[in-house]
PDB file of N, CA and C in Angstrom:
ATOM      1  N   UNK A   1     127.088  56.354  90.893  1.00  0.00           N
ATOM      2  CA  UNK A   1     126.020  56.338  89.916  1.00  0.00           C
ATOM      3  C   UNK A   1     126.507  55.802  88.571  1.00  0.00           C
ATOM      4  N   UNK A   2     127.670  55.870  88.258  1.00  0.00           N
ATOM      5  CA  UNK A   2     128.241  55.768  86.753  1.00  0.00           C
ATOM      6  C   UNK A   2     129.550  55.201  87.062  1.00  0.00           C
ATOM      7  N   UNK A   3     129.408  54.239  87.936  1.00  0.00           N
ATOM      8  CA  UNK A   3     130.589  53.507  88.082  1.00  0.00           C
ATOM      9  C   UNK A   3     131.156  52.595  87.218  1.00  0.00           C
ATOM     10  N   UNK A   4     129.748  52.061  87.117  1.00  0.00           N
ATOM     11  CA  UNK A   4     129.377  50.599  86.440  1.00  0.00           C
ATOM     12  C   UNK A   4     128.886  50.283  84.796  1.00  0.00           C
ATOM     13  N   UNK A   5     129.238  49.566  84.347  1.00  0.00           N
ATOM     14  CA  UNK A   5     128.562  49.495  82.788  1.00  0.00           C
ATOM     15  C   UNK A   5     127.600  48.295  82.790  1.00  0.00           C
ATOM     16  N   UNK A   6     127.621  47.846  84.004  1.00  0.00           N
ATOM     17  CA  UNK A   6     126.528  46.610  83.881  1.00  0.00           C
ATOM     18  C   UNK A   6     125.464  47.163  83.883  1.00  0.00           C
ATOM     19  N   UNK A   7     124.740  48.680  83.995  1.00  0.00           N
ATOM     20  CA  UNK A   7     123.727  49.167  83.613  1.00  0.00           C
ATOM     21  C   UNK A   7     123.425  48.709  81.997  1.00  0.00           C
ATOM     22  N   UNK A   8     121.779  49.340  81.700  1.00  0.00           N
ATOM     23  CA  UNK A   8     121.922  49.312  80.267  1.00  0.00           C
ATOM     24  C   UNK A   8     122.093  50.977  79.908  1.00  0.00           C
ATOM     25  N   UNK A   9     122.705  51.394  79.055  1.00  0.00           N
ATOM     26  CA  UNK A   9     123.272  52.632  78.750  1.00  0.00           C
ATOM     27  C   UNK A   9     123.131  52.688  76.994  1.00  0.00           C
ATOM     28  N   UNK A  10     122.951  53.844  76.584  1.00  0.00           N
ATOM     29  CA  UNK A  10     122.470  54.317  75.356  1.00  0.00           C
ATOM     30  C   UNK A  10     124.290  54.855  74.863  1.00  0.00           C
ATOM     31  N   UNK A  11     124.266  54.363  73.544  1.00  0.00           N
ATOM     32  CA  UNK A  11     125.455  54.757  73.150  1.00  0.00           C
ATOM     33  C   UNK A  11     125.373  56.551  72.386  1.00  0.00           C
ATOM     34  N   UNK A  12     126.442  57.641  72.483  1.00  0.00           N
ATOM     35  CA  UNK A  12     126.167  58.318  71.528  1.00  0.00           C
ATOM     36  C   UNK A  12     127.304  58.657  71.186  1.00  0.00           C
ATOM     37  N   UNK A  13     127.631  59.561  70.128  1.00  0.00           N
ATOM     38  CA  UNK A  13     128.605  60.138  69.306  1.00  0.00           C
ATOM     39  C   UNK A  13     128.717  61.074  69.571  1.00  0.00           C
ATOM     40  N   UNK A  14     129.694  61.883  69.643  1.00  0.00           N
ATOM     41  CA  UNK A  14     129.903  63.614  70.066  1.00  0.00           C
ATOM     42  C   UNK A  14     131.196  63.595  69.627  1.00  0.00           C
ATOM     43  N   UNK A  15     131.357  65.581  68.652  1.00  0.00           N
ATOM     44  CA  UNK A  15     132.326  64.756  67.995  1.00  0.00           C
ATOM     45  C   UNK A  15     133.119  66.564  68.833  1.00  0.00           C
ATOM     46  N   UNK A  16     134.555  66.502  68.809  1.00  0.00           N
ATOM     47  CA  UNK A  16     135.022  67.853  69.836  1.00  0.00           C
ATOM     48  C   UNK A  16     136.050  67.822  68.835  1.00  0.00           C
ATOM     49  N   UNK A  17     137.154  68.563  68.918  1.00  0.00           N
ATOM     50  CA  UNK A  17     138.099  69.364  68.450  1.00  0.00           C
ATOM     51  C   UNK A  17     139.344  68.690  69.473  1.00  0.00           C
ATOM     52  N   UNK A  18     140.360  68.657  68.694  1.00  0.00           N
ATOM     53  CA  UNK A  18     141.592  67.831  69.408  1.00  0.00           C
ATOM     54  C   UNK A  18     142.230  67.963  70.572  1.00  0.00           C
ATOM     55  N   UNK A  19     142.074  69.212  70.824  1.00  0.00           N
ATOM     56  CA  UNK A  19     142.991  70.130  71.834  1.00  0.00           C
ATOM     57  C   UNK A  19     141.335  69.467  73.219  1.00  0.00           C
ATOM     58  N   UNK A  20     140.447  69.582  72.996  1.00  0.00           N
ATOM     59  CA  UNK A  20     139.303  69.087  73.840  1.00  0.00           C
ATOM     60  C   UNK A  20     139.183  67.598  74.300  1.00  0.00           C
ATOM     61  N   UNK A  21     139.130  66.606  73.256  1.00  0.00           N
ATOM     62  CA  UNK A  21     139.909  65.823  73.369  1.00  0.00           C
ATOM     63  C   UNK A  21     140.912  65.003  74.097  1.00  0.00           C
ATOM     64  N   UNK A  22     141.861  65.736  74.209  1.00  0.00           N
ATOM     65  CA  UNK A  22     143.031  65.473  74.839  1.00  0.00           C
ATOM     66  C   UNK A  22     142.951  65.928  76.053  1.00  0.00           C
ATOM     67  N   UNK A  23     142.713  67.050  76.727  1.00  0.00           N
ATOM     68  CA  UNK A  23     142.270  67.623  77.602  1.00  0.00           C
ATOM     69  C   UNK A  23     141.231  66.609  78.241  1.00  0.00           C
ATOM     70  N   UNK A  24     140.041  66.055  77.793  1.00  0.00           N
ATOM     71  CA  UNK A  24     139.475  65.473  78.429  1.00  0.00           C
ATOM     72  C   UNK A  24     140.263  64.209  78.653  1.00  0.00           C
ATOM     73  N   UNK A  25     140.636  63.420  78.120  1.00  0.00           N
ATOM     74  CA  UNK A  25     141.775  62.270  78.342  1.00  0.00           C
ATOM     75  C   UNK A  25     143.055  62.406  79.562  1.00  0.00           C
ATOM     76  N   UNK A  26     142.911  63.458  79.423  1.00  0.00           N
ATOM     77  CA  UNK A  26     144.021  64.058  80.725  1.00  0.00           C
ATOM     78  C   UNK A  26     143.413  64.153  81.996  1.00  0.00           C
ATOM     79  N   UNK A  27     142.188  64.831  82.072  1.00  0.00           N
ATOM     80  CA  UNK A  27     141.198  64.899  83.138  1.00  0.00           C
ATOM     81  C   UNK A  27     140.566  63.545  83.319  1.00  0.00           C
ATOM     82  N   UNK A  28     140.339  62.631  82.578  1.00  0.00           N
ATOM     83  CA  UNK A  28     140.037  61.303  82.833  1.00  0.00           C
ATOM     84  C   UNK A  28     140.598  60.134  83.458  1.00  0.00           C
ATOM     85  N   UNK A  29     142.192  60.543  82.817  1.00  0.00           N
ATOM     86  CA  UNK A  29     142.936  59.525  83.554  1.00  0.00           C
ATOM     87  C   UNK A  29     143.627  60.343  84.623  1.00  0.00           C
ATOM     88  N   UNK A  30     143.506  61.623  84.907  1.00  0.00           N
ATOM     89  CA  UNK A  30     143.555  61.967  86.348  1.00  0.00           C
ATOM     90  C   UNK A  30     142.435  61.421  87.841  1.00  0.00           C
ATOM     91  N   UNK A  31     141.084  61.376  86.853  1.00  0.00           N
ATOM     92  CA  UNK A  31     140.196  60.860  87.457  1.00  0.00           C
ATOM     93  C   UNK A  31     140.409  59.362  87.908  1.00  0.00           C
ATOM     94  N   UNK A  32     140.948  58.393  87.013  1.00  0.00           N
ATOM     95  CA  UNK A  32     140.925  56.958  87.263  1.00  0.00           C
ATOM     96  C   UNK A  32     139.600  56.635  86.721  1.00  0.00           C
ATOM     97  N   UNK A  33     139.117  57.357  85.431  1.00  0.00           N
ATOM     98  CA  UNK A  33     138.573  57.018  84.635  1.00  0.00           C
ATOM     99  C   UNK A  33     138.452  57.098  83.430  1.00  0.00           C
ATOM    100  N   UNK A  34     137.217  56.913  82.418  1.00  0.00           N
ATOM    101  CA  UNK A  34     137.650  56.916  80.951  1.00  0.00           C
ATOM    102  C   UNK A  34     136.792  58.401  80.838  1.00  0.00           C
ATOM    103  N   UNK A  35     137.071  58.896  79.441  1.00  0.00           N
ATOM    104  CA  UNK A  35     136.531  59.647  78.903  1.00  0.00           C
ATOM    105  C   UNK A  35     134.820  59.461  79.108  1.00  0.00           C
ATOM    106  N   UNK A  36     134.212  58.582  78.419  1.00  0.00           N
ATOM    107  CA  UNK A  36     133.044  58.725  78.490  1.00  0.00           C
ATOM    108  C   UNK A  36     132.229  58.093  79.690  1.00  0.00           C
ATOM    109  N   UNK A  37     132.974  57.891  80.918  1.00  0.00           N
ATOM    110  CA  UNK A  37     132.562  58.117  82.287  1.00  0.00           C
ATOM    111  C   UNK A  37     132.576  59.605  82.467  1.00  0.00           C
ATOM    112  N   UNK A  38     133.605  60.250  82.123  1.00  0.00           N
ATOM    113  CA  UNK A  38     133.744  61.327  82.469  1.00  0.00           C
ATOM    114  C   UNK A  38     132.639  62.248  81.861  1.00  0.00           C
ATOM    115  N   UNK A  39     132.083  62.098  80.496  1.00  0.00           N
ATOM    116  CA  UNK A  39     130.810  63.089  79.692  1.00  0.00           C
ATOM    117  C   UNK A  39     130.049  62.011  80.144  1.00  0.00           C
ATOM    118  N   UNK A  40     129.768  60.886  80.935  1.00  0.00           N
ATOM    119  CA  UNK A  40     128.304  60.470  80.885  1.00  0.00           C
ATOM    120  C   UNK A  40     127.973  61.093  82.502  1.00  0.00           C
ATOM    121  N   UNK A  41     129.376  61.389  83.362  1.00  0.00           N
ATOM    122  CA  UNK A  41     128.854  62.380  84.861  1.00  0.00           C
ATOM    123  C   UNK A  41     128.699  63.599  84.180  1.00  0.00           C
ATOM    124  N   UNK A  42     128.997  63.991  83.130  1.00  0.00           N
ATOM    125  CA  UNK A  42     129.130  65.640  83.240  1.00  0.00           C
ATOM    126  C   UNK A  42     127.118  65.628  82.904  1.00  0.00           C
ATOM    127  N   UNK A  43     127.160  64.742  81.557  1.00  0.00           N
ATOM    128  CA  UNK A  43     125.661  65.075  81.253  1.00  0.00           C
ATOM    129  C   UNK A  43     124.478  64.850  82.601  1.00  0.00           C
ATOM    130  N   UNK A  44     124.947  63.968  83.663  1.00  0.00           N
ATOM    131  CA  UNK A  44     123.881  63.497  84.572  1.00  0.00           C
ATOM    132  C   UNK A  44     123.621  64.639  85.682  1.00  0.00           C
ATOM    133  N   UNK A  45     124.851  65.203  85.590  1.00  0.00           N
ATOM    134  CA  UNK A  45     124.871  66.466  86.237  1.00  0.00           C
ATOM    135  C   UNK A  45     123.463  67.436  86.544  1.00  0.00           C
ATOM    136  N   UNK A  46     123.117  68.026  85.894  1.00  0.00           N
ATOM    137  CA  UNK A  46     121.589  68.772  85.371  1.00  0.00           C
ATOM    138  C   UNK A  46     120.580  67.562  86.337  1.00  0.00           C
ATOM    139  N   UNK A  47     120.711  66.839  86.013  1.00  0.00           N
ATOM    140  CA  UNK A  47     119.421  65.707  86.961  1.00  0.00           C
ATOM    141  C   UNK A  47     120.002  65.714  88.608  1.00  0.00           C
ATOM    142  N   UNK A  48     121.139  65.541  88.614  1.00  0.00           N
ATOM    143  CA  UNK A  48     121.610  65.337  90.019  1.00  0.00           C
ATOM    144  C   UNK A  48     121.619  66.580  90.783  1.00  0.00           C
ATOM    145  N   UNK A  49     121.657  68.050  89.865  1.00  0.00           N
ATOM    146  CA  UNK A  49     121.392  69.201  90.793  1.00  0.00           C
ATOM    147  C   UNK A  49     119.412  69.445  90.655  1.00  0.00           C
ATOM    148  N   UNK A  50     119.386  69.018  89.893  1.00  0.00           N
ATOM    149  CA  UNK A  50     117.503  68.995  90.186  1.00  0.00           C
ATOM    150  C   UNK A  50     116.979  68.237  91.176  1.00  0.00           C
ATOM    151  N   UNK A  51     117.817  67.137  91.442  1.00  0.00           N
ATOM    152  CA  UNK A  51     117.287  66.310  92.494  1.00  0.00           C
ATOM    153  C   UNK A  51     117.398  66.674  93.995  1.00  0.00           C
ATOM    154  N   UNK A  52     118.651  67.253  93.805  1.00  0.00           N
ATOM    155  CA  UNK A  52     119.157  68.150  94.854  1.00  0.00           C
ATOM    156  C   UNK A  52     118.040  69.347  95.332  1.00  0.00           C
ATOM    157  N   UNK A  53     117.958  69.672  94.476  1.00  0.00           N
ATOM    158  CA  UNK A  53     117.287  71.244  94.291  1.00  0.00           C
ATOM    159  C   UNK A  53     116.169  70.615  95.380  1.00  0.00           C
ATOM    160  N   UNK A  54     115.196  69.693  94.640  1.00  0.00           N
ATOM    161  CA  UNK A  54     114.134  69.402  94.836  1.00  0.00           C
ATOM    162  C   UNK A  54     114.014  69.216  96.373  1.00  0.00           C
ATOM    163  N   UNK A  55     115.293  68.025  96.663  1.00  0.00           N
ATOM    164  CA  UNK A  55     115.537  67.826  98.246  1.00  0.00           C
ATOM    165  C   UNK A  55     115.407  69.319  99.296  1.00  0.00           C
ATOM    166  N   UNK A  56     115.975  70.423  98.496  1.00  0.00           N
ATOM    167  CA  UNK A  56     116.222  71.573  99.722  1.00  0.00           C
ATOM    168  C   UNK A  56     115.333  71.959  99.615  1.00  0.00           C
ATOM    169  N   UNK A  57     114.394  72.061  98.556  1.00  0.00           N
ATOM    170  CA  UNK A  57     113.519  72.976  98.435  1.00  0.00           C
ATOM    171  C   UNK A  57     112.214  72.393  99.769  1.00  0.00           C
ATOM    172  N   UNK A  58     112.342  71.021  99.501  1.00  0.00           N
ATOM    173  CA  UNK A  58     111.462  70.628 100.678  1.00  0.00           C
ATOM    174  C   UNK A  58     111.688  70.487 101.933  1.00  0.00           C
ATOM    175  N   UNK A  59     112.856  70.459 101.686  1.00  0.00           N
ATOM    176  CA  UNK A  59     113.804  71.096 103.620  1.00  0.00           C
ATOM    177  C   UNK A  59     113.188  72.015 104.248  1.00  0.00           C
ATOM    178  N   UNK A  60     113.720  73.099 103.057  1.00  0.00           N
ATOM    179  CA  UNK A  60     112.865  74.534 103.263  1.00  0.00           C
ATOM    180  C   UNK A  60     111.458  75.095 103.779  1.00  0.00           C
ATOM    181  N   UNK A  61     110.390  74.305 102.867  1.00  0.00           N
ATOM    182  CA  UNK A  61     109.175  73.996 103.128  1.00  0.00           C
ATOM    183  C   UNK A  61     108.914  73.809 104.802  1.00  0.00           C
ATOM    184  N   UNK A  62     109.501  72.084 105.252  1.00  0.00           N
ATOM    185  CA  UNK A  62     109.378  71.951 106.431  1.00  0.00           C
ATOM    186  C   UNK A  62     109.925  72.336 107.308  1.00  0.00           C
ATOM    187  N   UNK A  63     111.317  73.760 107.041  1.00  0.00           N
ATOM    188  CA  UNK A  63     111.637  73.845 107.965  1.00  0.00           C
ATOM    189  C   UNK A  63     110.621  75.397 108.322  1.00  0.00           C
ATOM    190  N   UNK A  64     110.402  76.232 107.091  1.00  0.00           N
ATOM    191  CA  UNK A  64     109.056  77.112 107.601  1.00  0.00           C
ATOM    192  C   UNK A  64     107.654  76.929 108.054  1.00  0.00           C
ATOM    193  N   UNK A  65     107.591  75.672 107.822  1.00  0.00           N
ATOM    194  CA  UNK A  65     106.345  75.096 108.739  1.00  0.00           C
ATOM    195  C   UNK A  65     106.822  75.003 110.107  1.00  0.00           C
ATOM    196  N   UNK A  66     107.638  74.546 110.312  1.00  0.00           N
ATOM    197  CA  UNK A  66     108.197  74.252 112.051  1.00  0.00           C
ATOM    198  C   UNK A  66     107.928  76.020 112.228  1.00  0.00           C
ATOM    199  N   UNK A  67     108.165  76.755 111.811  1.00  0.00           N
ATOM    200  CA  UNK A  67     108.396  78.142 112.742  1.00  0.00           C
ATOM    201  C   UNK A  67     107.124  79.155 112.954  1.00  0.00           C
ATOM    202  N   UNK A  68     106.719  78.873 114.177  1.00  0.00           N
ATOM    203  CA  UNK A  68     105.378  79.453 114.623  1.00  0.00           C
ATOM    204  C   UNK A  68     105.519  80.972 114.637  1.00  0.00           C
ATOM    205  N   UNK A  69     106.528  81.712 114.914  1.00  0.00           N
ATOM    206  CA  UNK A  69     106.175  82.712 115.658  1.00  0.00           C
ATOM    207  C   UNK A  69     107.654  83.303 115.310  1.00  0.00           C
ATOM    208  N   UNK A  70     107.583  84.262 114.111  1.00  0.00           N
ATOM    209  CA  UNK A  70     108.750  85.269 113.977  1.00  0.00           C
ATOM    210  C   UNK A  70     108.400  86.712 113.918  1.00  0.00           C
ATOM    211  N   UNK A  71     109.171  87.906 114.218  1.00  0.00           N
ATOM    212  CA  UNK A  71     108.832  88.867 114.225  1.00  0.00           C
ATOM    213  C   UNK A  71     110.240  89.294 113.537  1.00  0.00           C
ATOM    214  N   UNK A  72     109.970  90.559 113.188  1.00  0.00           N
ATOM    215  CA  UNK A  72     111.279  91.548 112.727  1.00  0.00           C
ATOM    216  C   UNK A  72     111.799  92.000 113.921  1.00  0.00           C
ATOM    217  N   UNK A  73     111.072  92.535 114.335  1.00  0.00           N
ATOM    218  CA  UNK A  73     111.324  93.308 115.536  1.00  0.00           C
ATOM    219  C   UNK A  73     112.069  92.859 117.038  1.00  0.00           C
ATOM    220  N   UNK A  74     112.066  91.264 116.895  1.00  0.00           N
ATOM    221  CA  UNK A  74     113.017  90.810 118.090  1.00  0.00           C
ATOM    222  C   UNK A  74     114.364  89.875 117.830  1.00  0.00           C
ATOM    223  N   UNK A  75     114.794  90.528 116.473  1.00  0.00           N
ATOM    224  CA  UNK A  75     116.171  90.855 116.729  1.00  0.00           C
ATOM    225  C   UNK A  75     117.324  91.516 116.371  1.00  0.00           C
ATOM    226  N   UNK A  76     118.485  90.945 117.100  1.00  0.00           N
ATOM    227  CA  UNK A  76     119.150  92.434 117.738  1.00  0.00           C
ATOM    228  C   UNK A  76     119.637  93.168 117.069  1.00  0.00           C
ATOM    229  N   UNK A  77     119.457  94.462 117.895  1.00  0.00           N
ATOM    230  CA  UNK A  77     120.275  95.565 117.144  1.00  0.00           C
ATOM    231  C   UNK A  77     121.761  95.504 116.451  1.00  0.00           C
ATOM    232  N   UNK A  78     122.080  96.308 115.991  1.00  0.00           N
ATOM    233  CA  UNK A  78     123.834  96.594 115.668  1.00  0.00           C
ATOM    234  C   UNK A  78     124.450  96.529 116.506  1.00  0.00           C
ATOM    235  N   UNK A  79     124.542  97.250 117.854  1.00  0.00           N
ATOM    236  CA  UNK A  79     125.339  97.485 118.663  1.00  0.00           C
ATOM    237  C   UNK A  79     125.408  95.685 119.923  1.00  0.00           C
ATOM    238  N   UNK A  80     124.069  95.507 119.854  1.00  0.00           N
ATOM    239  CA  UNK A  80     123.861  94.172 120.393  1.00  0.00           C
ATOM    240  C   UNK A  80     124.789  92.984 119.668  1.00  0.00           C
ATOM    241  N   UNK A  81     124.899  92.950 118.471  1.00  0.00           N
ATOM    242  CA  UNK A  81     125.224  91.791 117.755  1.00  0.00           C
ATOM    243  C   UNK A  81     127.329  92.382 117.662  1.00  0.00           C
ATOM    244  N   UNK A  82     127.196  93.193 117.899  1.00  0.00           N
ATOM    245  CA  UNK A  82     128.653  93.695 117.742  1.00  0.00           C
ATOM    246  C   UNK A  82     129.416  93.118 119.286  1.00  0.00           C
ATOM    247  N   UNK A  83     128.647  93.793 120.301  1.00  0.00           N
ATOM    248  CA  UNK A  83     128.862  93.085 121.673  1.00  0.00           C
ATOM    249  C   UNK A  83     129.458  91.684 121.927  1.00  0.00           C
ATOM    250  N   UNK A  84     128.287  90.815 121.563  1.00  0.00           N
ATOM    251  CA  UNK A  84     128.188  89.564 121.325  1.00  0.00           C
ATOM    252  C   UNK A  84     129.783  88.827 120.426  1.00  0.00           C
ATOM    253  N   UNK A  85     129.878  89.117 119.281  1.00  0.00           N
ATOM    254  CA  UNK A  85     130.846  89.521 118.721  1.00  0.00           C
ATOM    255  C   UNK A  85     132.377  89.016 119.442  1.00  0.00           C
ATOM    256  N   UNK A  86     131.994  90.453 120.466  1.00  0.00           N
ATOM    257  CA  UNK A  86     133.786  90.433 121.025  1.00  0.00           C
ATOM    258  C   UNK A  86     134.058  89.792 121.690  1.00  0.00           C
ATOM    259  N   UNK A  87     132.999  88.975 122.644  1.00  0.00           N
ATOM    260  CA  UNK A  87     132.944  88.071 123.841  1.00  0.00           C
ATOM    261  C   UNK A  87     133.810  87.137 123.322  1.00  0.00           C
TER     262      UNK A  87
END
């Protein structure tokens, strides 16, 4: 997603404390990337777990539509599922 700079991309300023800084520069070029690859994945983050979200949530949806016919009551006991278990 943020491989590339041939996108068009919005510049910004953020300003951190030295010891942060450096730390991120360390984690960056551990990455095999720069710093502000590294805060432009962190910020996209929030969108990429919403998108996510969104995906399971409709998993979910269709996968309780598929299921006709559940009860509490047919399944197994403790001692059944313990059985099973040791096999």
């Amino acid at each position: 997603m943020w491989s590339s700079y041939c996108e068009t991309a919005k510049n910004i300023t953020v300003s951190v404390a030295d010891d942060v800084y450096r730390a991120a520069r360390i984690r960056a070029g551990g990455d095999g990337t720069s710093v502000s690859a590294l805060v432009a994945r962190y910020l996209a983050s929030p969108v990429v777990f919403d998108v996510e979200k969104k995906r399971l949530e409709e998993q979910q949806r269709r996968l309780q539509r598929e299921i006709k016919h559940f009860r509490a009551g047919d399944r197994l006991g403790r001692d059944e599922i313990h059985d099973r278990a040791v096999r």
